[in-house]
N, C-alpha and C. Protein backbone atom coordinates (compact mmCIF):
# COMPACT_ATOMS: atom_id res chain seq x y z
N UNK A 1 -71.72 -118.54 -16.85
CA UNK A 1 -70.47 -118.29 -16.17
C UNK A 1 -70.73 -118.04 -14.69
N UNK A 2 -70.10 -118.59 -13.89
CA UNK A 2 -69.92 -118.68 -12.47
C UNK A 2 -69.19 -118.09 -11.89
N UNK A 3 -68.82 -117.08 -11.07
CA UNK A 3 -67.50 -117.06 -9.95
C UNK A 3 -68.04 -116.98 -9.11
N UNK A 4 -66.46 -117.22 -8.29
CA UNK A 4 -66.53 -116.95 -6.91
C UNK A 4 -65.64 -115.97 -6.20
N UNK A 5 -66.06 -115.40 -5.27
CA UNK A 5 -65.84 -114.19 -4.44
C UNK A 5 -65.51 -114.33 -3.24
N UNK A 6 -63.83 -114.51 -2.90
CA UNK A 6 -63.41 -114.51 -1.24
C UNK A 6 -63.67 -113.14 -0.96
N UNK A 7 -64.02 -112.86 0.33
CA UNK A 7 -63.35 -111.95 1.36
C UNK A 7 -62.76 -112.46 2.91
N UNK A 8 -62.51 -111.48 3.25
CA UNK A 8 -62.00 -111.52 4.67
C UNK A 8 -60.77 -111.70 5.47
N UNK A 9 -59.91 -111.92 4.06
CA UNK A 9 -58.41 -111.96 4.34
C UNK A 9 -57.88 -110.40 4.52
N UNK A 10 -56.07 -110.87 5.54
CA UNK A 10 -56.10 -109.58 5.91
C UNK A 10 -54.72 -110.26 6.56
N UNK A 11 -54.26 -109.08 7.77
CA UNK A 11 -53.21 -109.44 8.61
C UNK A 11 -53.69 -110.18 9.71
N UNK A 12 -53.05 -110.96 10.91
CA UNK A 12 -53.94 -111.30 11.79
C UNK A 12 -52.82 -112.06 12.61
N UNK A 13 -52.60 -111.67 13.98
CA UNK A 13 -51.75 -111.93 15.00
C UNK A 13 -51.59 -113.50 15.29
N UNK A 14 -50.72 -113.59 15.68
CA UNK A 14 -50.35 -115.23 15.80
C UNK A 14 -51.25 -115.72 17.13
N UNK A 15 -52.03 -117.27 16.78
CA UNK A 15 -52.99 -117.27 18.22
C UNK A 15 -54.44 -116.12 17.65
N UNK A 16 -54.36 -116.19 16.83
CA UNK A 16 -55.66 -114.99 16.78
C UNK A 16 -56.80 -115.80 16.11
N UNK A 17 -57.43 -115.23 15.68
CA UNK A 17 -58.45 -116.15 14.95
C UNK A 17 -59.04 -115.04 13.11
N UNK A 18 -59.74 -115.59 12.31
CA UNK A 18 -60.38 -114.91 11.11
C UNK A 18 -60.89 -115.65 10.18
N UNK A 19 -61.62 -115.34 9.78
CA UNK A 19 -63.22 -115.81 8.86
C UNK A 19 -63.36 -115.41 7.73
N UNK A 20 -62.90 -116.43 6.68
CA UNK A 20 -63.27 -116.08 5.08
C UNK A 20 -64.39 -116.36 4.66
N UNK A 21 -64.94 -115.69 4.14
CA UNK A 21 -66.38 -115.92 3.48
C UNK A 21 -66.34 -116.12 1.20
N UNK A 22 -67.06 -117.10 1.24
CA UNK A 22 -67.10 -116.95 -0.70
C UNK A 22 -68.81 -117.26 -0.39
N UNK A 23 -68.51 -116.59 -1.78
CA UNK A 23 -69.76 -116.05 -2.25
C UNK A 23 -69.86 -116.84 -3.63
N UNK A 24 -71.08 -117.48 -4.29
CA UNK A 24 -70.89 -118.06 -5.94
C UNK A 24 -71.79 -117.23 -6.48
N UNK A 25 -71.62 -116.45 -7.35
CA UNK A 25 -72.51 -115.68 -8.16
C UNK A 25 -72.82 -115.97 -9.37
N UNK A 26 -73.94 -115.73 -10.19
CA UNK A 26 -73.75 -116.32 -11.70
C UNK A 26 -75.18 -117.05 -11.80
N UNK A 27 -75.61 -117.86 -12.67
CA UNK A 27 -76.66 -118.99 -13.28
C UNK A 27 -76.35 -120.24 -12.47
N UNK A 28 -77.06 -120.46 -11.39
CA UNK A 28 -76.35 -121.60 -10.36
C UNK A 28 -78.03 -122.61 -10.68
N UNK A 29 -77.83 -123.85 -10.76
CA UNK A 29 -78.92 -124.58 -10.33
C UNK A 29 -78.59 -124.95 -8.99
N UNK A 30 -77.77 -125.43 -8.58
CA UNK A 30 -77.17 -126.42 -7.62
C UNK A 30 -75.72 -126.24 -7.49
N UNK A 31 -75.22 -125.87 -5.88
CA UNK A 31 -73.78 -126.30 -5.84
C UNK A 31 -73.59 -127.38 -4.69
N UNK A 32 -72.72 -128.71 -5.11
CA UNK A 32 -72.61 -129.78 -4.64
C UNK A 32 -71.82 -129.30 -3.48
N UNK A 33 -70.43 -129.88 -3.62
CA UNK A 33 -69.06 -129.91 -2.09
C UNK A 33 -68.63 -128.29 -2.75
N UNK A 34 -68.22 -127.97 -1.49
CA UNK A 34 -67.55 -126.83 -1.64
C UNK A 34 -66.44 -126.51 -0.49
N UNK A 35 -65.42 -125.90 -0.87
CA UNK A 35 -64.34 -126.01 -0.04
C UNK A 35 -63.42 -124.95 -0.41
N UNK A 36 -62.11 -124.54 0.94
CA UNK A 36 -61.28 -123.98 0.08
C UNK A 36 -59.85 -124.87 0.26
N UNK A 37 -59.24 -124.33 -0.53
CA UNK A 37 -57.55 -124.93 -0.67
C UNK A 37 -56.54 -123.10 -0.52
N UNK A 38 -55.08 -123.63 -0.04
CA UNK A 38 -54.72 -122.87 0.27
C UNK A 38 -53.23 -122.79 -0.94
N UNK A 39 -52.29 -121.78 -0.72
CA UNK A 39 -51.29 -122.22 -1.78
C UNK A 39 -50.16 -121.59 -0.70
N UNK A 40 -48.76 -121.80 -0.62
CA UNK A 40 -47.65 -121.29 -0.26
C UNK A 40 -47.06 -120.97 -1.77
N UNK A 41 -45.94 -119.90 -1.19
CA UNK A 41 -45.59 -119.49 -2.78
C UNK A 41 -44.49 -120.62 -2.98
N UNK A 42 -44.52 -120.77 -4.72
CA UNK A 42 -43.29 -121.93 -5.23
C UNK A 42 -44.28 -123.44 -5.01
N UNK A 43 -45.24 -123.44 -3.99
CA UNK A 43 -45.71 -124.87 -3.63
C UNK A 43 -46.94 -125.19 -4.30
N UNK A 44 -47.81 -126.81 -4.15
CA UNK A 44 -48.80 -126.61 -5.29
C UNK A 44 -50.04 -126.26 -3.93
N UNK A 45 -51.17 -125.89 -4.25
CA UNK A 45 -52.33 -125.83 -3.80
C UNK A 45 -52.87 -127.01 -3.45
N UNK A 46 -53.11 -126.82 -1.71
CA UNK A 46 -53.67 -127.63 -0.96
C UNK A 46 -55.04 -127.51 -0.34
N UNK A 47 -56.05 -128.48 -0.48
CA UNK A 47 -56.94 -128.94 0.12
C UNK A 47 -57.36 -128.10 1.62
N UNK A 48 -57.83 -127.60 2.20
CA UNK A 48 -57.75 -127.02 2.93
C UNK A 48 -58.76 -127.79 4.23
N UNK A 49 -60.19 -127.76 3.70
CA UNK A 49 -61.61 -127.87 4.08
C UNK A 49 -62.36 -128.48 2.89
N UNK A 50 -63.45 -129.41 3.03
CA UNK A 50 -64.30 -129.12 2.26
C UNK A 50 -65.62 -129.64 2.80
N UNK A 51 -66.46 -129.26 2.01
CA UNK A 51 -67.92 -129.85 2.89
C UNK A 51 -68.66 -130.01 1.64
N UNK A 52 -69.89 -131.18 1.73
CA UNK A 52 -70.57 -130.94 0.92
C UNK A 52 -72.06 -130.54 1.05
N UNK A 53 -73.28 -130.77 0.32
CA UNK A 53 -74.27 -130.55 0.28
C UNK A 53 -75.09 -130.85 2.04
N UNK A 54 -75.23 -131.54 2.07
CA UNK A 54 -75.49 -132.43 3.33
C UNK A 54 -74.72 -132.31 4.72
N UNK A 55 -73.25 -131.37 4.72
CA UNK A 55 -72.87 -130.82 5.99
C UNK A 55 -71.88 -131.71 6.14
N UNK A 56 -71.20 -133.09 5.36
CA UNK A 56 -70.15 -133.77 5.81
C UNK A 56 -69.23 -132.68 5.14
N UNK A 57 -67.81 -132.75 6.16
CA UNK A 57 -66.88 -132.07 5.81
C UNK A 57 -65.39 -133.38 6.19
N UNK A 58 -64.62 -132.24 5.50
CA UNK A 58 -63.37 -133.31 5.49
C UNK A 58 -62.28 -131.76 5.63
N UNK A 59 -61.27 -132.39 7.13
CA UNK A 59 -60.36 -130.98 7.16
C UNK A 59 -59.35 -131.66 7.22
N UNK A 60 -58.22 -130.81 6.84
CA UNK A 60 -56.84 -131.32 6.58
C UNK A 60 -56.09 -131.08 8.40
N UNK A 61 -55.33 -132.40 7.70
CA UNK A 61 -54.54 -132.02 9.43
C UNK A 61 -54.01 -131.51 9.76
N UNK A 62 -53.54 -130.48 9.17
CA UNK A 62 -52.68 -129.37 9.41
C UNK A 62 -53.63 -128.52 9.78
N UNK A 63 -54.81 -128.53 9.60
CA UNK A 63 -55.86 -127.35 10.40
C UNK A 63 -56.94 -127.72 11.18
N UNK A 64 -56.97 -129.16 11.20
CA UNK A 64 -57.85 -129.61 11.55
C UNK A 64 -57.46 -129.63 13.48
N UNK A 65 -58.65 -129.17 14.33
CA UNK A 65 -59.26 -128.36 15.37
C UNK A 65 -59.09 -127.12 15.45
N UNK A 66 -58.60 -126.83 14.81
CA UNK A 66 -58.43 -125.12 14.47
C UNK A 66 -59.50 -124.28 13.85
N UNK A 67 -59.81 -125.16 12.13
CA UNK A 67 -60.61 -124.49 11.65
C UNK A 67 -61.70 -125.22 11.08
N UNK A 68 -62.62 -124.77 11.12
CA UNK A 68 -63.83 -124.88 10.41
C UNK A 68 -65.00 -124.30 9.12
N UNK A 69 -65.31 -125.31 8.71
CA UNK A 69 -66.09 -124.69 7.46
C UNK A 69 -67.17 -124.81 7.70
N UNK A 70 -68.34 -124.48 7.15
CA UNK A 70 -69.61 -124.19 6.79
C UNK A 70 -70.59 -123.50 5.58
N UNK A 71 -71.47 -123.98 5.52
CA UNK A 71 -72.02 -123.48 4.10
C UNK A 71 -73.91 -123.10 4.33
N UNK A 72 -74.32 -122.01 3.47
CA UNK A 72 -75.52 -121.77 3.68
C UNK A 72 -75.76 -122.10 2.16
N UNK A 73 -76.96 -123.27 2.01
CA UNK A 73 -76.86 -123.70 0.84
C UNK A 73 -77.97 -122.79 -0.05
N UNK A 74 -79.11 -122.13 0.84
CA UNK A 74 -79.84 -121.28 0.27
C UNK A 74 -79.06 -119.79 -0.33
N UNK A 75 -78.21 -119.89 0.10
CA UNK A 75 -77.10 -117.95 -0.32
C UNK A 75 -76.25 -118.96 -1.02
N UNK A 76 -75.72 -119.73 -1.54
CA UNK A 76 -74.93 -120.46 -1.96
C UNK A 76 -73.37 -119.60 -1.65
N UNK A 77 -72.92 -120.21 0.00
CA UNK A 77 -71.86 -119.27 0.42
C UNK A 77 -71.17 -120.19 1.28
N UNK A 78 -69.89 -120.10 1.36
CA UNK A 78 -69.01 -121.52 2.12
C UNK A 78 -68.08 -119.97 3.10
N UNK A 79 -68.03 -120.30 4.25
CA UNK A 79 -67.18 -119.74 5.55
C UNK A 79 -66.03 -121.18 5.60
N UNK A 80 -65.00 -119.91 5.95
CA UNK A 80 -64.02 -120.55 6.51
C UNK A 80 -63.51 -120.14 7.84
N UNK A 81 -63.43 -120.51 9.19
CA UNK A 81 -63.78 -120.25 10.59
C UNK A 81 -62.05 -120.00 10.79
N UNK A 82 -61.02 -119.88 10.96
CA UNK A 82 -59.20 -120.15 11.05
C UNK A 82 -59.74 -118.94 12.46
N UNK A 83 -59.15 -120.27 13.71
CA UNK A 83 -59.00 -120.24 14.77
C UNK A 83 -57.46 -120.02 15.07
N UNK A 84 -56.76 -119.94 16.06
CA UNK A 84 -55.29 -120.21 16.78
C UNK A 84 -54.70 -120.62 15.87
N UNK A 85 -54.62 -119.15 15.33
CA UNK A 85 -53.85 -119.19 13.55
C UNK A 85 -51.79 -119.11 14.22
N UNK A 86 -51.34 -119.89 12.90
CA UNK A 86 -50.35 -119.68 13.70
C UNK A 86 -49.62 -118.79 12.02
N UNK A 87 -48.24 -118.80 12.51
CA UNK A 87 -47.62 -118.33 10.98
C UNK A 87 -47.40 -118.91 9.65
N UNK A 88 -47.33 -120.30 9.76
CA UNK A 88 -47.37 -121.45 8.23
C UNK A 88 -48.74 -121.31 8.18
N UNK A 89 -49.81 -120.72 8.71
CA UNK A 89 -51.02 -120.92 7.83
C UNK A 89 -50.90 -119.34 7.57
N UNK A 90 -50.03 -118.71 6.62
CA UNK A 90 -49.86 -117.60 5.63
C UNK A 90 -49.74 -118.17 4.63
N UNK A 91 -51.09 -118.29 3.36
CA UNK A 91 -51.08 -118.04 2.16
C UNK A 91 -52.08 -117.60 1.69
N UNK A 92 -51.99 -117.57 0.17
CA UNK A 92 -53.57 -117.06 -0.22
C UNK A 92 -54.43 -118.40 -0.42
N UNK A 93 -55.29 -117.68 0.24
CA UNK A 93 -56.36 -119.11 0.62
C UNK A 93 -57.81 -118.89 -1.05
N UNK A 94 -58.05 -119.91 -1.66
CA UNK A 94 -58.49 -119.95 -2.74
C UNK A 94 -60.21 -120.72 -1.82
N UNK A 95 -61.41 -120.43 -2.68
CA UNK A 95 -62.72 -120.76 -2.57
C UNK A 95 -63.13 -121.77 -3.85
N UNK A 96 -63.33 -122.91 -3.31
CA UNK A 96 -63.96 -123.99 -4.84
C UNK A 96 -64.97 -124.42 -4.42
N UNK A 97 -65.83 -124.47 -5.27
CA UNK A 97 -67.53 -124.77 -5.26
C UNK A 97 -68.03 -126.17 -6.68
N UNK A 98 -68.47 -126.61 -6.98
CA UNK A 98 -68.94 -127.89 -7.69
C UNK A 98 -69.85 -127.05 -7.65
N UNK A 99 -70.11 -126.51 -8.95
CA UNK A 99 -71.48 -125.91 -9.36
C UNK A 99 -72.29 -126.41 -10.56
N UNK A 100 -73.83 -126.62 -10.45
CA UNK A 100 -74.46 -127.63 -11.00
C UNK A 100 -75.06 -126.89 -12.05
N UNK A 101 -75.24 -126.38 -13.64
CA UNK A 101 -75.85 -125.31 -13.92
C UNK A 101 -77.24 -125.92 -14.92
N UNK A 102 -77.61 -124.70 -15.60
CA UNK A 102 -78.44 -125.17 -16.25
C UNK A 102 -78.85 -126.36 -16.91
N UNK A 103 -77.57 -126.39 -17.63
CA UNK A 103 -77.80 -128.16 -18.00
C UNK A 103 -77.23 -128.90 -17.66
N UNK A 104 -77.81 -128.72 -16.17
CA UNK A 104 -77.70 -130.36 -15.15
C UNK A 104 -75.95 -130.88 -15.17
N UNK A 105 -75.17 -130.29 -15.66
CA UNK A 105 -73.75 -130.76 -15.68
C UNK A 105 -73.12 -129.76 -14.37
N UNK A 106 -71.85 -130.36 -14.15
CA UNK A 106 -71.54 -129.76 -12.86
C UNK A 106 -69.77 -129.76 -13.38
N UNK A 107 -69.60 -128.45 -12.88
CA UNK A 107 -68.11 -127.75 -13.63
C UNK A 107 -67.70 -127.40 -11.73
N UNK A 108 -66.23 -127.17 -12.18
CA UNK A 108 -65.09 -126.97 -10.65
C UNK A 108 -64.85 -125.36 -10.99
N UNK A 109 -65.33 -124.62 -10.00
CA UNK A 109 -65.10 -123.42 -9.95
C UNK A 109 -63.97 -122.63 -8.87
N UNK A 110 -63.16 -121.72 -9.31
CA UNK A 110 -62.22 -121.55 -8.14
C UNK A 110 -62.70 -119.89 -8.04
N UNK A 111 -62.27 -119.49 -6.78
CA UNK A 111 -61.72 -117.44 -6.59
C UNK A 111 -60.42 -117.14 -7.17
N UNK A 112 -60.67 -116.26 -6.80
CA UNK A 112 -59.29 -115.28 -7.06
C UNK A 112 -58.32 -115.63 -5.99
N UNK A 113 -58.77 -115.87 -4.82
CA UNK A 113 -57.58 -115.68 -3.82
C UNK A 113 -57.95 -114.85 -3.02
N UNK A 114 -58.08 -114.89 -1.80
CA UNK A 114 -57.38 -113.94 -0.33
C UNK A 114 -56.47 -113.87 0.33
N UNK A 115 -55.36 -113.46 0.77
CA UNK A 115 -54.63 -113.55 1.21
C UNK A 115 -54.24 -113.38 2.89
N UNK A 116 -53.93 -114.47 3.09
CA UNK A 116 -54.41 -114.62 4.91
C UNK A 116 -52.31 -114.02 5.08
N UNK A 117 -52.11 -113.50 6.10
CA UNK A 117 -50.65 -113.28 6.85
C UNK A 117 -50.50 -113.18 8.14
N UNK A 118 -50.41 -114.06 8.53
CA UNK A 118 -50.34 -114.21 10.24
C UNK A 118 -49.06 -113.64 10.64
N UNK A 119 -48.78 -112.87 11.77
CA UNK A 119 -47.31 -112.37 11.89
C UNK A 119 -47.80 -111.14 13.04
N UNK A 120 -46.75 -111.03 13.62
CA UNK A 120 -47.15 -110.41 14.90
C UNK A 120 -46.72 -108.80 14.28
């Protein structure tokens, strides 16, 4: 069994900037792409960031020059960078990892959720 562990959500002024961090804990051989997706309430969960093994990433355009991801593949840990945050990027922002385990098979892992609220 695998999870994953956001922090770093919080309140955070419009124009401001803040940094989610996940963490994958558990029996890991290998985690492939990892990314997060975000949710509005009533709406489905969106794509946010993702990156994989090798440092290609793919950002959505709704955040894309704003924010950035990154991953330390030795801590097996994905950052999320949210620059000149504005107020539609308020939701709870979710952490997914492609984790590779013991037997060589690779399962979709999600967090719990952080909850980002931009608002002056």
């Amino acid at each position: 069994q695998v999870q994953l562990v956001e922090s770093g959500g919080g309140l955070v002024q419009p124009g401001g900037s803040r940094g989610l961090s996940c963490a994958a804990a558990g029996t890991i051989l290998e985690i492939n792409a990892m990314g997060w997706a975000r949710q509005y309430p009533g709406k489905q969960r969106e794509l946010v960031a993702t990156i994989n093994r090798g440092g290609s990433t793919n950002i959505a355009d709704s955040v894309k020059g704003r924010f950035t991801i990154s991953r330390d593949n030795a801590k097996n840990t994905v950052n999320l960078q949210m620059n000149t945050l504005k107020p539609e990027d308020t939701a709870v922002y979710y952490c997914n990892a492609e984790v590779v385990g013991v037997d060589r098979r690779w399962r979709n892992y999600w967090g719990q959720g952080t909850q980002v609220t931009v608002s002056s």
